[in-house]
N, C-alpha and C. Protein backbone atom coordinates (compact mmCIF):
# COMPACT_ATOMS: atom_id res chain seq x y z
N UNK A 1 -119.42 -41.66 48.74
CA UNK A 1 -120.11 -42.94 48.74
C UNK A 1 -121.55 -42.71 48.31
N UNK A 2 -122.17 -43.45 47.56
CA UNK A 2 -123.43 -43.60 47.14
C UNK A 2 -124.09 -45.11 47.15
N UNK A 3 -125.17 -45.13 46.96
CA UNK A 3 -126.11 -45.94 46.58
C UNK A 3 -126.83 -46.11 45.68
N UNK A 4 -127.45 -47.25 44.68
CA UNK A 4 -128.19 -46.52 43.39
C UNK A 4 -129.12 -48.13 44.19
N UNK A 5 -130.75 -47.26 43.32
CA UNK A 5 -131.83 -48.01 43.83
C UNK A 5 -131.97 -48.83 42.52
N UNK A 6 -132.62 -50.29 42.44
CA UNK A 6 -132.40 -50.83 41.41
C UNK A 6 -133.42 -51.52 41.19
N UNK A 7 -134.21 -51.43 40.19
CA UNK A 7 -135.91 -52.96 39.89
C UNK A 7 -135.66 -53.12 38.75
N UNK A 8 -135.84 -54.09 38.79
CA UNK A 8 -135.93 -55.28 37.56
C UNK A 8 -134.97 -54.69 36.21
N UNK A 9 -133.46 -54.56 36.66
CA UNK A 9 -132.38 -54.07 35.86
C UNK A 9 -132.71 -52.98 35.61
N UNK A 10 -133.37 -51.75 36.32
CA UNK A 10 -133.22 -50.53 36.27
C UNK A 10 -133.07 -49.72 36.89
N UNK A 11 -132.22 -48.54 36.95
CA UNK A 11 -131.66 -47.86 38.17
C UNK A 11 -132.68 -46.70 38.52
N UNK A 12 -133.24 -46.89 39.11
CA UNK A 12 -134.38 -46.30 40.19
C UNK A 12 -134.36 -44.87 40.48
N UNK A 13 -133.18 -44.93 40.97
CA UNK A 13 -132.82 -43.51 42.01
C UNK A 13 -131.51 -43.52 42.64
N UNK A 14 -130.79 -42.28 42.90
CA UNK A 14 -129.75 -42.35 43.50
C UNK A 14 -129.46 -41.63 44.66
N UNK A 15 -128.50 -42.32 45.66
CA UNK A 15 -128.61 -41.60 47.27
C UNK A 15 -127.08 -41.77 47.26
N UNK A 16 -127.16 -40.35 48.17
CA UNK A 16 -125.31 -39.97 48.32
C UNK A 16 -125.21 -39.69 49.73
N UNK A 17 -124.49 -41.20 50.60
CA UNK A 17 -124.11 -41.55 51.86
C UNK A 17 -123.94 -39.93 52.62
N UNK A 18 -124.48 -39.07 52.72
CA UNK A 18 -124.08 -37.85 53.28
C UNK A 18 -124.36 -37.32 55.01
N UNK A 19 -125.13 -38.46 55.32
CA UNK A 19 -124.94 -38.66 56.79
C UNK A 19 -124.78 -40.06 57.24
N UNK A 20 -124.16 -40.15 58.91
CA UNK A 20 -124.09 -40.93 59.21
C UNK A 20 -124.84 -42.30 59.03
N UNK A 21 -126.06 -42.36 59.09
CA UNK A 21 -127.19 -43.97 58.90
C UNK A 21 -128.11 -43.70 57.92
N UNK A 22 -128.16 -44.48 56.74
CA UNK A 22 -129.17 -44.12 55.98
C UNK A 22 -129.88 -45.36 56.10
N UNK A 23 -131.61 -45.60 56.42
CA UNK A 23 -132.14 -46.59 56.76
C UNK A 23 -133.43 -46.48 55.59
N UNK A 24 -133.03 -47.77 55.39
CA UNK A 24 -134.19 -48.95 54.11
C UNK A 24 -135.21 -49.35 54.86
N UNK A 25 -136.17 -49.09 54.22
CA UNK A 25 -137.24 -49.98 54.33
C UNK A 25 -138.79 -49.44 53.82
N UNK A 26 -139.80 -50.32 54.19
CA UNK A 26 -141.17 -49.96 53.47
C UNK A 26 -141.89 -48.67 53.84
N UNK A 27 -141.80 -48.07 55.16
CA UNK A 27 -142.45 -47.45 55.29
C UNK A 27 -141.50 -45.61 54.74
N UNK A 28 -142.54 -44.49 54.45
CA UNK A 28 -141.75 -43.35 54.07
C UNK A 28 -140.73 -42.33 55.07
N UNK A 29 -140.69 -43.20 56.28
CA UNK A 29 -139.77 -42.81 57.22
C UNK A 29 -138.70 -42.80 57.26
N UNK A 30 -138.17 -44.32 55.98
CA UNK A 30 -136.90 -44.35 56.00
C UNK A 30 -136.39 -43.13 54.97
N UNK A 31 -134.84 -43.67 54.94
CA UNK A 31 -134.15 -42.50 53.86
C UNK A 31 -134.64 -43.08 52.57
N UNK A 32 -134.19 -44.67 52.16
CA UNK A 32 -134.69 -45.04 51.04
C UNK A 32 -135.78 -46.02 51.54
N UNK A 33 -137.50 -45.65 51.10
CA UNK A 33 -137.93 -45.91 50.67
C UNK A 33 -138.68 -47.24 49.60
N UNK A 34 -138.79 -48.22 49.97
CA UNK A 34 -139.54 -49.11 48.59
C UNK A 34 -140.44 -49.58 49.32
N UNK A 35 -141.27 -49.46 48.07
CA UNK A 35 -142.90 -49.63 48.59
C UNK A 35 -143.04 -51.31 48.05
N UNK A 36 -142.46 -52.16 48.52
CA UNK A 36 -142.82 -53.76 48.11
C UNK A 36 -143.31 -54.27 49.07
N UNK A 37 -143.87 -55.84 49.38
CA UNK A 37 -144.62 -56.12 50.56
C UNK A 37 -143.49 -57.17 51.38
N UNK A 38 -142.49 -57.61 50.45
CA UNK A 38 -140.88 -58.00 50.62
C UNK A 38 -139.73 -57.45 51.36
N UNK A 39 -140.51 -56.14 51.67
CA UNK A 39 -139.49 -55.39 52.05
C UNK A 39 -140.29 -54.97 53.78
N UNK A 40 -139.18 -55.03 54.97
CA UNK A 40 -139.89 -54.80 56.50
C UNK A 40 -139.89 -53.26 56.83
N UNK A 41 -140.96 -53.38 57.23
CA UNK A 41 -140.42 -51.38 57.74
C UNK A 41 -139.62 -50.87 58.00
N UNK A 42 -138.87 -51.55 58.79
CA UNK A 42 -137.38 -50.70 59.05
C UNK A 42 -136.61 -52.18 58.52
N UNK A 43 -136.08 -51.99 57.11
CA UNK A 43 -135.04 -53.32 56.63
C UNK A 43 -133.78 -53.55 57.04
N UNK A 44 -133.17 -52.57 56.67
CA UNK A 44 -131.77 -52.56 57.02
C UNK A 44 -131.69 -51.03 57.23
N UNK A 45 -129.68 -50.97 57.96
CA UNK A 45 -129.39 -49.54 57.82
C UNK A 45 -127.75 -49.64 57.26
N UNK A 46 -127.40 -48.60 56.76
CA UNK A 46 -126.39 -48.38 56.26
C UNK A 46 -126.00 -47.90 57.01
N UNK A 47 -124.58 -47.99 57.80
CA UNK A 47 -123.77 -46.75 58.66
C UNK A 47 -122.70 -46.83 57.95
N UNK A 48 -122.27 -45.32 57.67
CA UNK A 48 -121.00 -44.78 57.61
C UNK A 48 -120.11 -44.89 58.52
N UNK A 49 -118.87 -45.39 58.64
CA UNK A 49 -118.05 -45.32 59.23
C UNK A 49 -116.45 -44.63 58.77
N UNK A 50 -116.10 -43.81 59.56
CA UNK A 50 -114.59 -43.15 59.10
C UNK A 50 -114.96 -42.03 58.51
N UNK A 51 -113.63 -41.11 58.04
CA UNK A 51 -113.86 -39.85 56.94
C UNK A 51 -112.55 -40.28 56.00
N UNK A 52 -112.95 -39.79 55.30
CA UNK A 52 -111.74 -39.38 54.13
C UNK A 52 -111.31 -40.68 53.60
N UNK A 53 -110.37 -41.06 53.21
CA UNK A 53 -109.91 -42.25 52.29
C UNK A 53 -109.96 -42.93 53.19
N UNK A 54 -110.16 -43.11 54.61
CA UNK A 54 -110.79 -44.21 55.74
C UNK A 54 -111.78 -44.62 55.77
N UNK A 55 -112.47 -43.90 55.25
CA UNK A 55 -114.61 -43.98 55.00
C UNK A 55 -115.01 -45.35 54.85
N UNK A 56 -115.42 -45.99 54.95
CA UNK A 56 -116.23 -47.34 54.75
C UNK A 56 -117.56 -47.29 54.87
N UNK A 57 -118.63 -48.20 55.10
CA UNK A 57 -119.87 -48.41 55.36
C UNK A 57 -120.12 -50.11 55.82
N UNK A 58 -121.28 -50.06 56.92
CA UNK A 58 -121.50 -51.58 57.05
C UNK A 58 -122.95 -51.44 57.01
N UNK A 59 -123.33 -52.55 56.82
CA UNK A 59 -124.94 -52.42 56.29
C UNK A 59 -125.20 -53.84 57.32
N UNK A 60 -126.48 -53.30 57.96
CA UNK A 60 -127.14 -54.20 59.05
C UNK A 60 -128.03 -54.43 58.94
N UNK A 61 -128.66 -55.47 58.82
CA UNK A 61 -130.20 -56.19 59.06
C UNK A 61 -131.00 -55.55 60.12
N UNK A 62 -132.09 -55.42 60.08
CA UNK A 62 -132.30 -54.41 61.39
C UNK A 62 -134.03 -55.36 61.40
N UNK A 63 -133.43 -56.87 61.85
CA UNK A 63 -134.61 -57.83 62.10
C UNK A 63 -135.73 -58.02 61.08
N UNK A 64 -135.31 -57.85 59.73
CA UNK A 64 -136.45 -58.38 58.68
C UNK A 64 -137.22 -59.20 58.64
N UNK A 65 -137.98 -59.56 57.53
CA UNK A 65 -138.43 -60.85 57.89
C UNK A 65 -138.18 -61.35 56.63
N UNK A 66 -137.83 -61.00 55.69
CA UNK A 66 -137.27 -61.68 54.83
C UNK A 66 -135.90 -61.90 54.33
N UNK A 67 -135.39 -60.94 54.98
CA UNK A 67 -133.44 -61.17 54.95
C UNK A 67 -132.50 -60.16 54.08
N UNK A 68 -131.82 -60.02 54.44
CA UNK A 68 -130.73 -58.75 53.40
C UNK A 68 -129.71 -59.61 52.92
N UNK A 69 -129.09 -59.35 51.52
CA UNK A 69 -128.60 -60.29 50.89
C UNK A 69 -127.59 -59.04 50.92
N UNK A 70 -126.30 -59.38 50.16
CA UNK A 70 -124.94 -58.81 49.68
C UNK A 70 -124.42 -59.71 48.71
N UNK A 71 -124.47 -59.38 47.62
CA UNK A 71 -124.28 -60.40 46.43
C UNK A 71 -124.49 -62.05 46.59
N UNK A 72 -125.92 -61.76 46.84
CA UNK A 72 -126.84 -63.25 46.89
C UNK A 72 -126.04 -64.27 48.27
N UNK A 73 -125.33 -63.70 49.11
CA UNK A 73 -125.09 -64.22 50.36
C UNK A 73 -126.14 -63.65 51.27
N UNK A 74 -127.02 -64.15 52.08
CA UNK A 74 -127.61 -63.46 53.61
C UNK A 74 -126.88 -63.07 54.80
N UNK A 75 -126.95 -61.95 54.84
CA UNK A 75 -126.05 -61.25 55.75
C UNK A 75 -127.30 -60.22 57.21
N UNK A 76 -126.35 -60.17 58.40
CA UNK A 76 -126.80 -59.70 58.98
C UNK A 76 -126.12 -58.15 59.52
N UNK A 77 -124.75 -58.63 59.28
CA UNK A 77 -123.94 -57.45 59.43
C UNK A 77 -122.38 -57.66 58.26
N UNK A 78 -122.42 -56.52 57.80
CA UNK A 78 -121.07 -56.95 56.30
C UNK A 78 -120.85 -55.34 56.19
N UNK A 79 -119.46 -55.73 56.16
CA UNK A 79 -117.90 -54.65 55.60
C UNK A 79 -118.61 -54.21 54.04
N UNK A 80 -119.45 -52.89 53.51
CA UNK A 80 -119.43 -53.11 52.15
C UNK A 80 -117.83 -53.03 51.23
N UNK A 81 -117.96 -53.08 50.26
CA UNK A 81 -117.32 -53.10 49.42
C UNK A 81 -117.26 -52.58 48.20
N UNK A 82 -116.77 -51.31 47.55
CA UNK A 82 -117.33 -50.99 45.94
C UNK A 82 -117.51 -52.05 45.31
N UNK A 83 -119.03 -51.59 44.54
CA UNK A 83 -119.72 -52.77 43.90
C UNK A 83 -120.19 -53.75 44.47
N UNK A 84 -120.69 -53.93 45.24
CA UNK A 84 -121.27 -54.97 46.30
C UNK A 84 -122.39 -54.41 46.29
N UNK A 85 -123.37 -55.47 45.77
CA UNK A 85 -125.12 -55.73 45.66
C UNK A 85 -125.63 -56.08 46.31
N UNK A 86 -126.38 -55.42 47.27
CA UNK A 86 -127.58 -55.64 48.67
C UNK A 86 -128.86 -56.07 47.64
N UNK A 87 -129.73 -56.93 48.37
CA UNK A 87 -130.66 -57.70 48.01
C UNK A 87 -131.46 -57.45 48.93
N UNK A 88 -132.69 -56.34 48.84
CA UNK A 88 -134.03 -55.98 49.51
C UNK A 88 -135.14 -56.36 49.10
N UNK A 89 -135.71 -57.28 49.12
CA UNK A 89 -137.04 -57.88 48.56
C UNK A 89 -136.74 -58.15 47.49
N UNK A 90 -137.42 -58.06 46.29
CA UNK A 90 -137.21 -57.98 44.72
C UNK A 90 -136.06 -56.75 44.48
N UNK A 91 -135.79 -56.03 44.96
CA UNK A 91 -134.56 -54.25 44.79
C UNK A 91 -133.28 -55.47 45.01
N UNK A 92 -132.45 -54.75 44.21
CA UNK A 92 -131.22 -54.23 44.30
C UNK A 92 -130.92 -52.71 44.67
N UNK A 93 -129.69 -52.67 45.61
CA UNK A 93 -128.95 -51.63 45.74
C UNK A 93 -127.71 -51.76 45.73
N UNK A 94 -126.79 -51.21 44.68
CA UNK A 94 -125.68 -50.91 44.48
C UNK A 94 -124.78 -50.25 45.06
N UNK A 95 -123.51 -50.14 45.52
CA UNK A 95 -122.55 -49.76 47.19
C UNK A 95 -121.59 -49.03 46.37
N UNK A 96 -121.13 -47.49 46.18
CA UNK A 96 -120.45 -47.19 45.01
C UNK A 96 -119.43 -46.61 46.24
N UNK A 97 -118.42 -46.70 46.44
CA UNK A 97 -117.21 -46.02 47.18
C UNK A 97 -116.26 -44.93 46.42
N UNK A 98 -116.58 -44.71 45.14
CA UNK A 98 -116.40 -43.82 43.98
C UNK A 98 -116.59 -42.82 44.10
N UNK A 99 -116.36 -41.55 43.23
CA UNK A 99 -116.94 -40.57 42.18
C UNK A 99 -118.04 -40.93 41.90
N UNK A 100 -119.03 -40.02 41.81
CA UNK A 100 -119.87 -40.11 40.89
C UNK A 100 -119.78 -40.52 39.13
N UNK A 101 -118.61 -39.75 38.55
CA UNK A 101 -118.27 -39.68 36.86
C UNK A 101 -116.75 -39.70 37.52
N UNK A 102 -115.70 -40.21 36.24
CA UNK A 102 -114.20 -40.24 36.40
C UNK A 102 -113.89 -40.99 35.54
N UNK A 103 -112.65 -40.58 34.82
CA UNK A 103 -112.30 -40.87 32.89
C UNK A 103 -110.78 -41.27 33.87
N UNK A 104 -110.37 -41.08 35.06
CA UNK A 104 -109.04 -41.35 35.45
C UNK A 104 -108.56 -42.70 35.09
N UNK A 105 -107.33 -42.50 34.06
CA UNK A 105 -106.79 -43.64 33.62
C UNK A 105 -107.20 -44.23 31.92
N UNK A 106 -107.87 -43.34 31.49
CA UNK A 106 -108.23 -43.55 30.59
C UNK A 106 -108.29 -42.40 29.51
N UNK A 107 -107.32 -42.59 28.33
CA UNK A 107 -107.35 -41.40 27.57
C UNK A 107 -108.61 -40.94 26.56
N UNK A 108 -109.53 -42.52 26.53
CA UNK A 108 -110.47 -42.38 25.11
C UNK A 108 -111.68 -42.50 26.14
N UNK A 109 -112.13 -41.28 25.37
CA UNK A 109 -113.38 -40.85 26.30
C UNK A 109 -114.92 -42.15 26.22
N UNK A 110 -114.58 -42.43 25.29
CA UNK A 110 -115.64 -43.68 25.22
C UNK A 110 -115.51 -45.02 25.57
N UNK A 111 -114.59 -44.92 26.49
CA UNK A 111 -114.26 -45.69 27.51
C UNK A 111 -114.62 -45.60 28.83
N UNK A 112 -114.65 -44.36 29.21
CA UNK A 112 -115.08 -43.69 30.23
C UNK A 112 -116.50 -44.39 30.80
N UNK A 113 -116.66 -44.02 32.18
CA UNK A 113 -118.39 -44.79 32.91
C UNK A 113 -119.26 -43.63 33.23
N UNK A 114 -119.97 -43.39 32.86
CA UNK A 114 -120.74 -42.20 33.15
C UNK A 114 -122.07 -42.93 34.42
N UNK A 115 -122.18 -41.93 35.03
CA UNK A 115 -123.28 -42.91 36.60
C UNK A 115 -124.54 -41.72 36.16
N UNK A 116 -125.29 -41.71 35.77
CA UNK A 116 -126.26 -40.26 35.75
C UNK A 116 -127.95 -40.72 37.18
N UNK A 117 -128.28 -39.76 37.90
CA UNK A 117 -129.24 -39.65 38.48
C UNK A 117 -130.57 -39.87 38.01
N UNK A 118 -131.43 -40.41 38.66
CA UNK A 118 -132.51 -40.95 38.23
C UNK A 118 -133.45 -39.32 37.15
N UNK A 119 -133.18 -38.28 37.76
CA UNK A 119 -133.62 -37.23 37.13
C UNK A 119 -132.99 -36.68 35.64
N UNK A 120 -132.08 -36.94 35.80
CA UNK A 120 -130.87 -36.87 34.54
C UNK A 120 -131.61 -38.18 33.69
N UNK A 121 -131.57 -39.45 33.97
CA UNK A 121 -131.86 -40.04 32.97
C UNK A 121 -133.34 -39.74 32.32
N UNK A 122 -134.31 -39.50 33.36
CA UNK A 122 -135.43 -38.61 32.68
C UNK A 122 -135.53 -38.17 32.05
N UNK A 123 -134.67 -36.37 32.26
CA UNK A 123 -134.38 -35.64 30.87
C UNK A 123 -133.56 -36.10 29.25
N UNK A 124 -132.86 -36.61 30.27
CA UNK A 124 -132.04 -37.60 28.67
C UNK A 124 -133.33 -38.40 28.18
N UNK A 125 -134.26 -39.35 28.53
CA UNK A 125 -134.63 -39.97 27.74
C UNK A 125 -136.05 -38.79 27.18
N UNK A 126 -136.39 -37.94 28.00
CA UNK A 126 -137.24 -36.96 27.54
C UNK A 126 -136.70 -36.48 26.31
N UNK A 127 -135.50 -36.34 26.12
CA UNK A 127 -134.74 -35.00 24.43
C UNK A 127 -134.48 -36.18 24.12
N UNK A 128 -134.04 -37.51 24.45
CA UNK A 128 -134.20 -38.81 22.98
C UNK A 128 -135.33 -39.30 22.45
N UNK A 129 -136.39 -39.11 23.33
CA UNK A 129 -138.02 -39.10 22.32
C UNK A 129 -138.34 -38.51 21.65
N UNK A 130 -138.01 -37.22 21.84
CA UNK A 130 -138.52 -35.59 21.19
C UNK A 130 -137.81 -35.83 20.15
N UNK A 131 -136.29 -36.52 19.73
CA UNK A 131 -135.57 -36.70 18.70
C UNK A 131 -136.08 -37.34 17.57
N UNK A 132 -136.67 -38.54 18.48
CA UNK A 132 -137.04 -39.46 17.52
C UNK A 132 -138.34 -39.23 16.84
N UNK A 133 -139.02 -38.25 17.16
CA UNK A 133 -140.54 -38.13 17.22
C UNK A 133 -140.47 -36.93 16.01
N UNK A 134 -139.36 -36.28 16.39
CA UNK A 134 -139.42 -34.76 15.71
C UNK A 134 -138.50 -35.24 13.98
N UNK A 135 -139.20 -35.17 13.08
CA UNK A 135 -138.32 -35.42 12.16
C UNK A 135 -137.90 -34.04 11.20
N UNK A 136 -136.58 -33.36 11.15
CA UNK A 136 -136.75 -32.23 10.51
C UNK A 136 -136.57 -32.82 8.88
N UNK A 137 -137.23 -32.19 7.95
CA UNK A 137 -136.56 -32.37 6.53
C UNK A 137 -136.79 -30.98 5.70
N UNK A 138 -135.57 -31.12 4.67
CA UNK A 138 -135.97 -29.54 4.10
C UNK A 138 -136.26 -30.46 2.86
N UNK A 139 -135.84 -29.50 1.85
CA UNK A 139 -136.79 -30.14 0.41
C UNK A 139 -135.33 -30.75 -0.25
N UNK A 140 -134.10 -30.38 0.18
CA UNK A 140 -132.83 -30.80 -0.50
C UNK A 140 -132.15 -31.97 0.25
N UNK A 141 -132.26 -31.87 1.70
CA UNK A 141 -131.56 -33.26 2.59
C UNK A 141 -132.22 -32.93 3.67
N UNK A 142 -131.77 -34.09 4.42
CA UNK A 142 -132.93 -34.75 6.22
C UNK A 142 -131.33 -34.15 6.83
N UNK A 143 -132.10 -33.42 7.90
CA UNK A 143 -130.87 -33.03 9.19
C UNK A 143 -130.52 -34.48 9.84
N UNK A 144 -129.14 -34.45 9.89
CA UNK A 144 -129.18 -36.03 10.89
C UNK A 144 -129.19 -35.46 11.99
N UNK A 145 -129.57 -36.47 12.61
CA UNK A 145 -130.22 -36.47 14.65
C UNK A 145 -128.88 -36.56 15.19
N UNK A 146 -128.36 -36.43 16.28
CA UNK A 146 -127.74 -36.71 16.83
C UNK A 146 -127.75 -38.15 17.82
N UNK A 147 -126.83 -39.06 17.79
CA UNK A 147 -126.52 -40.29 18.81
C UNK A 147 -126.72 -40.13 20.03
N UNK A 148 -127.33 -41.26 20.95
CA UNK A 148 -127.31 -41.04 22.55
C UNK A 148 -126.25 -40.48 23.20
N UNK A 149 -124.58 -41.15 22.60
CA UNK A 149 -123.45 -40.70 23.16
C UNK A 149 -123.22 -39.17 22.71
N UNK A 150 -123.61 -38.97 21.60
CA UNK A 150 -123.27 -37.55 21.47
C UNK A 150 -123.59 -36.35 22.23
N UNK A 151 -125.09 -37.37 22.47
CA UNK A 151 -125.71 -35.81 23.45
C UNK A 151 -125.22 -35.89 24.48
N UNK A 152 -124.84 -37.11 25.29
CA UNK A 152 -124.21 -37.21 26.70
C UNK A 152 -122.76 -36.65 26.85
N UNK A 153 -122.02 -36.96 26.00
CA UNK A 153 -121.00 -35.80 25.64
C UNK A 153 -121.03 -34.79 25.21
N UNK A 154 -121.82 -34.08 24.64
CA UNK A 154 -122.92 -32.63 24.60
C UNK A 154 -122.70 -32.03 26.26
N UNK A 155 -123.98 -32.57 26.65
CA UNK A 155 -123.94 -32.46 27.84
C UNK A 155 -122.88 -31.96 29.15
N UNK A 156 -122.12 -32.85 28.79
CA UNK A 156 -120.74 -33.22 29.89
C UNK A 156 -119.76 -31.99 29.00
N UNK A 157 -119.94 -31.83 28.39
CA UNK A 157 -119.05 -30.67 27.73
C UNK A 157 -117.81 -30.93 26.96
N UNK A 158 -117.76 -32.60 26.27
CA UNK A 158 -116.81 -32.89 25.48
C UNK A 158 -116.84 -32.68 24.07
């Protein structure tokens, strides 16, 4: 189980449910963190519940003052659900009950969902600037660059 942190349609950061309560909110005490003025010191908490293909999570209000949403409903206590969107101030957080990466069921790889970490997308977009920035040419033909997907399948070892 994971979580991905989310502003203004961009994925922030990522947290992997690996103990029992992971707790939101403004101040740096919690597990996740956001520094908005929307968001209460202690916002909500995530508890894990169960192991193994029993595992679940419920996510609790923990007395805000502005309210915890779950796909634009206000909730105080809720069953998550893969894919189910918590609403923390201006944040989104995303409820993944998944794999991280998984092509299961699917033979064409560019079909596939790739999830990458806030640090991963860093470096990826770090070697797609350097791409674009770096132009090789000899005196007979221009090297072609390589595609975003290519390098991510580079990467992944396809």
């Amino acid at each position: 189980m994971r979580l991905v942190l989310r502003f203004d349609g961009q994925d922030v950061q990522e947290f992997v449910l690996d103990k029992k309560d992971i707790t939101i909110g403004r101040t740096a005490s919690n597990d996740i963190a956001i520094d908005n003025l929307a968001v209460s010191s202690h916002h909500a908490t995530v508890h894990r519940a169960g192991d193994g293909a029993n595992a679940g999570a419920v996510l609790e209000d923990m007395g805000s003052t502005n309210g915890t949403f779950v796909n634009d409903n206000k909730v105080t206590h809720y069953n998550l659900k893969d894919g189910d969107i918590i609403g923390v101030g201006k944040h989104q957080i995303l409820f993944f009950n998944e794999a991280a990466f998984s092509t299961a069921g699917s033979d064409d790889q560019s079909e596939a969902t790739v999830m990458m970490s806030a640090d991963f997308q860093q470096q990826l977009q770090q070697e797609l600037s350097k791409s674009k920035t770096t132009t090789r040419t000899t005196t007979k033909k221009s090297v072609k660059k390589k595609g975003f997907f290519a390098k991510v399948m580079e990467m992944f070892g396809f």
